[in-house]
Every structure is written in C-alpha cells, then in structure tokens.
C-alpha atoms as a PDB file:
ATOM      1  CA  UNK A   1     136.476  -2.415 147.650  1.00  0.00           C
ATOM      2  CA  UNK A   2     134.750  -5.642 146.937  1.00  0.00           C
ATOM      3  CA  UNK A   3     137.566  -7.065 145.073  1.00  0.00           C
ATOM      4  CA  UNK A   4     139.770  -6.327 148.165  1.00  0.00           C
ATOM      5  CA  UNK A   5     137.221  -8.874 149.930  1.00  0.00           C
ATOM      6  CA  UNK A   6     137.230 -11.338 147.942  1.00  0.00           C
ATOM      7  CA  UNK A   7     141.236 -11.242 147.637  1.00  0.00           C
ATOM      8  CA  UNK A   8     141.577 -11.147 151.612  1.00  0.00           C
ATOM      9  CA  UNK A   9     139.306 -14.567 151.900  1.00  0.00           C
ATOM     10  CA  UNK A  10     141.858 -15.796 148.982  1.00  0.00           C
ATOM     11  CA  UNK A  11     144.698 -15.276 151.233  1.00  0.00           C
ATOM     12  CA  UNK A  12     143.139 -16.830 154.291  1.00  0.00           C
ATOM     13  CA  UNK A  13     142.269 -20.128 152.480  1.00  0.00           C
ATOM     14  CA  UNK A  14     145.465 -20.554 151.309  1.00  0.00           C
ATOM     15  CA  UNK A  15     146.965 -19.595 154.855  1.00  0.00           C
ATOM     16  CA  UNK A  16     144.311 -22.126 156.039  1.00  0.00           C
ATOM     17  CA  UNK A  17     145.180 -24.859 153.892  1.00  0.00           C
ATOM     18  CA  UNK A  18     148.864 -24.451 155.293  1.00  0.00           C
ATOM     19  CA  UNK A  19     150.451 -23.636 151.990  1.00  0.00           C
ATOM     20  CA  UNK A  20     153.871 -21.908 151.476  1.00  0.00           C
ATOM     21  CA  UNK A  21     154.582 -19.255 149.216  1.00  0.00           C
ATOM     22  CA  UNK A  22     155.255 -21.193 146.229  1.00  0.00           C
ATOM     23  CA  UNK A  23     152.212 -23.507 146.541  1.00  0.00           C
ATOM     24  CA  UNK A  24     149.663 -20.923 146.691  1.00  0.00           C
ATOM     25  CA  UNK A  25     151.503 -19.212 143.897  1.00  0.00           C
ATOM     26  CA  UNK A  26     151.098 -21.914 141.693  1.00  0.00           C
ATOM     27  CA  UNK A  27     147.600 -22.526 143.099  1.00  0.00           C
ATOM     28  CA  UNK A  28     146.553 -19.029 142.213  1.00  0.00           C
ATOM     29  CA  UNK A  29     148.226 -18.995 138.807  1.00  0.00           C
ATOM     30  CA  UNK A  30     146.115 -22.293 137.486  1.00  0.00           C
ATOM     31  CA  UNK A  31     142.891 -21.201 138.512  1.00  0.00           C
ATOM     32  CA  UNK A  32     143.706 -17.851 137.030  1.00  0.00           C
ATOM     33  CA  UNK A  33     144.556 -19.608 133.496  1.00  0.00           C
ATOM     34  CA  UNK A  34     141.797 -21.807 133.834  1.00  0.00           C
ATOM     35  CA  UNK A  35     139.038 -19.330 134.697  1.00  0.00           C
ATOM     36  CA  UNK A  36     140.378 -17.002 132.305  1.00  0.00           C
ATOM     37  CA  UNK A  37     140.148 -19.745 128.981  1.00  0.00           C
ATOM     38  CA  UNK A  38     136.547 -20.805 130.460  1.00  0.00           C
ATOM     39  CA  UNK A  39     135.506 -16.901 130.186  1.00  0.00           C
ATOM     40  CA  UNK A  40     137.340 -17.375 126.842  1.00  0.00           C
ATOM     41  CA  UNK A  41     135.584 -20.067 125.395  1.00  0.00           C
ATOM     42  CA  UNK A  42     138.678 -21.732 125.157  1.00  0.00           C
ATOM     43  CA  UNK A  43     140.568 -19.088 123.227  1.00  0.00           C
ATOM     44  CA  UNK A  44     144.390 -19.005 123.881  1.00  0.00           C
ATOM     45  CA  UNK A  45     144.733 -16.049 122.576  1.00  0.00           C
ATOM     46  CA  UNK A  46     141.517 -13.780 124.328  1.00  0.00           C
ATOM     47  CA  UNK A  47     142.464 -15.856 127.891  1.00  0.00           C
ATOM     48  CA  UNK A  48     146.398 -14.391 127.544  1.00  0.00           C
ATOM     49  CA  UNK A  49     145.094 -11.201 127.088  1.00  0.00           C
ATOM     50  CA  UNK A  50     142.773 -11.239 129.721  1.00  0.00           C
ATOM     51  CA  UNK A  51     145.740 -12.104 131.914  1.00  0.00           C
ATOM     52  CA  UNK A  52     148.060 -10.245 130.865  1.00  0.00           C
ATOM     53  CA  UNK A  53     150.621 -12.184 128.875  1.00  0.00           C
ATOM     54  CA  UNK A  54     151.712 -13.047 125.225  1.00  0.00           C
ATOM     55  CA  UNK A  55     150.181 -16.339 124.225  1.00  0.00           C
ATOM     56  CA  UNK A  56     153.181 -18.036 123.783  1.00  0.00           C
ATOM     57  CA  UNK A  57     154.013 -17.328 127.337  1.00  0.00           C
ATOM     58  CA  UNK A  58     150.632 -18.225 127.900  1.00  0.00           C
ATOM     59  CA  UNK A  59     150.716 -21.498 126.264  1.00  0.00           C
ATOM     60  CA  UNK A  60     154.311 -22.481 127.838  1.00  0.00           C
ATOM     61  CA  UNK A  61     152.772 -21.906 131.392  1.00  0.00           C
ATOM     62  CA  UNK A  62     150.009 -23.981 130.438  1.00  0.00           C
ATOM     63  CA  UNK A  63     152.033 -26.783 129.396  1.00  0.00           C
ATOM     64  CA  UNK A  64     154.216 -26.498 132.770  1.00  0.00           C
ATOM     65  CA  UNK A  65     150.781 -26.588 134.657  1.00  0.00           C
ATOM     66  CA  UNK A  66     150.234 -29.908 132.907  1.00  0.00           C
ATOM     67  CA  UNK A  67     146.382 -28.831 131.272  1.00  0.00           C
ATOM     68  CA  UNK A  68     147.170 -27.613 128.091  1.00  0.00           C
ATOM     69  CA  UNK A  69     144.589 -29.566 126.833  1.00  0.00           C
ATOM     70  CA  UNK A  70     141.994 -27.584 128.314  1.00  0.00           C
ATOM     71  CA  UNK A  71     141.686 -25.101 126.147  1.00  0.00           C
ATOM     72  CA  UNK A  72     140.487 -28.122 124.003  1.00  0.00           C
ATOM     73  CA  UNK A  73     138.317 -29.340 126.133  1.00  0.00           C
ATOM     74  CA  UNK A  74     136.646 -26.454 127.067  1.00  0.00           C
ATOM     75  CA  UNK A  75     135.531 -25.962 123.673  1.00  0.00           C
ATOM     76  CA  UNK A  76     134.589 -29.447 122.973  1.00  0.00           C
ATOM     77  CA  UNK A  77     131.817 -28.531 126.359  1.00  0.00           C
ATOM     78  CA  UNK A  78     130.849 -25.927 124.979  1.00  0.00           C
ATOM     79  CA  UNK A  79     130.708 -27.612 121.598  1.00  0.00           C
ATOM     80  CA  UNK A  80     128.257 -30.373 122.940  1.00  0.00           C
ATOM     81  CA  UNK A  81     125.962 -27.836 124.811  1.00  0.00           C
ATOM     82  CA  UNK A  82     125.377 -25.778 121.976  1.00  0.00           C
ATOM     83  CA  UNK A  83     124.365 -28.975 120.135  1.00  0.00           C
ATOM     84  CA  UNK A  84     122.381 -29.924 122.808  1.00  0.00           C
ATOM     85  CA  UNK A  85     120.421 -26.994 122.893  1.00  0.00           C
ATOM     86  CA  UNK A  86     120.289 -27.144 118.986  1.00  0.00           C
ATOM     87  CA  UNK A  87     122.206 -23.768 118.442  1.00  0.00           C
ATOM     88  CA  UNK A  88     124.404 -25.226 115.954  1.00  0.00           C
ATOM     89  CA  UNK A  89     122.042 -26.264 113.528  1.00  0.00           C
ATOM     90  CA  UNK A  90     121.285 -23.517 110.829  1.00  0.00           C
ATOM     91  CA  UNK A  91     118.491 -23.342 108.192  1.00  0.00           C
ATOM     92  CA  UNK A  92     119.193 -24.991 104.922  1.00  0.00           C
ATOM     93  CA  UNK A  93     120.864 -22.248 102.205  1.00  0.00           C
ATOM     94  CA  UNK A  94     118.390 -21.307  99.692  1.00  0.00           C
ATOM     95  CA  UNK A  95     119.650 -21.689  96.318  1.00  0.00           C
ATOM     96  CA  UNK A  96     119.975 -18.407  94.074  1.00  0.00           C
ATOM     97  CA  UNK A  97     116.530 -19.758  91.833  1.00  0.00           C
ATOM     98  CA  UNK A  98     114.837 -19.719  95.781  1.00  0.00           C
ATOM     99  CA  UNK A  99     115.823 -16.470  96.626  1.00  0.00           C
ATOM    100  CA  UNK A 100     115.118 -14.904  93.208  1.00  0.00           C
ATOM    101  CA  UNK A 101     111.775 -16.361  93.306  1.00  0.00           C
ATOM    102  CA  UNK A 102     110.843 -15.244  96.963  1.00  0.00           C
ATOM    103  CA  UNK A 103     112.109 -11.749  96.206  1.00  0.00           C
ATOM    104  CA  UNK A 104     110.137 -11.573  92.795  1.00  0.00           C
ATOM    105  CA  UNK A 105     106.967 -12.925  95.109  1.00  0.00           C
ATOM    106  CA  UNK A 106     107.852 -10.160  98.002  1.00  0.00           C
END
C-alpha cells in the first residue's frame, strides 16, 4: 500500500502545479523513461522492458520527448565514474609463457 502513497502525493503535485491532463501525462511519461534508462544504465532495450514497451516504441517516444540522447549520456556518467573510481582498469594479460610458468611453479 506504499506504492498507493507515493502515487496519491504524485497526483497532488501535479494538481498543485495546476497542470491539465495532458501536461501531467507527458510529465509522468518523461520521468518514467528517464528513471527507467538511469536504472538501466542507459540500456534502450532493459529501460523498454522495464516499462513496458518494444524499444522501437521506446526509442520513438524518446525522440518525441526531445532526450534521446540520454541514453548516451547516461552511460558516458557512468562511464567517467567508473574511471574515476578506477573500475575500468584491468590487470595486464599474462602471456601463455607467464601462465605456463606460474602453473608449473604452483
């Protein structure tokens, strides 16, 4: 019954912000997109499903909300933080010779 909460304080901002029908519809439908491709990483495809819809559909509604960059730029965020906190750098490969020798040594 939480949910039902949190969807009743939706309503009443909207109502509060004096918004008709079609504003708050449009309101609610690009935060929905958005949040879902943030809980995505960015993914097109996971965010439609999350929602609901076919990525193509998806994709259109992003482009007639005027961010279908995002999806880009949510990645290129999470891109930079990752660096930031040094999780994309990986250990150099050992060669096969390496890995022969530390098994032989093990």
């Amino acid at each position: 019954m939480q949910q039902d909460g949190i969807l009743v304080q939706a309503a009443d901002a909207l109502l509060d912000a004096r918004s008709n029908y079609r504003e708050a519809e449009q309101m609610l439908r690009t935060l929905l997109f958005r949040r879902a491709l943030e809980r995505c990483g960015g993914n097109i495809c996971h965010a439609a499903a999350m929602v609901g819809v076919h990525r193509n559909h998806f994709t259109r509604d992003l482009e007639q909300m005027q961010i279908r960059d995002l999806p880009k730029q949510i990645r290129e965020a999470r891109r930079k933080e990752a660096e930031q906190l040094d999780l994309w750098s990986r250990p150099a490969k050992r060669s096969r010779a390496e890995r022969r020798r530390a098994a032989a040594a093990a």
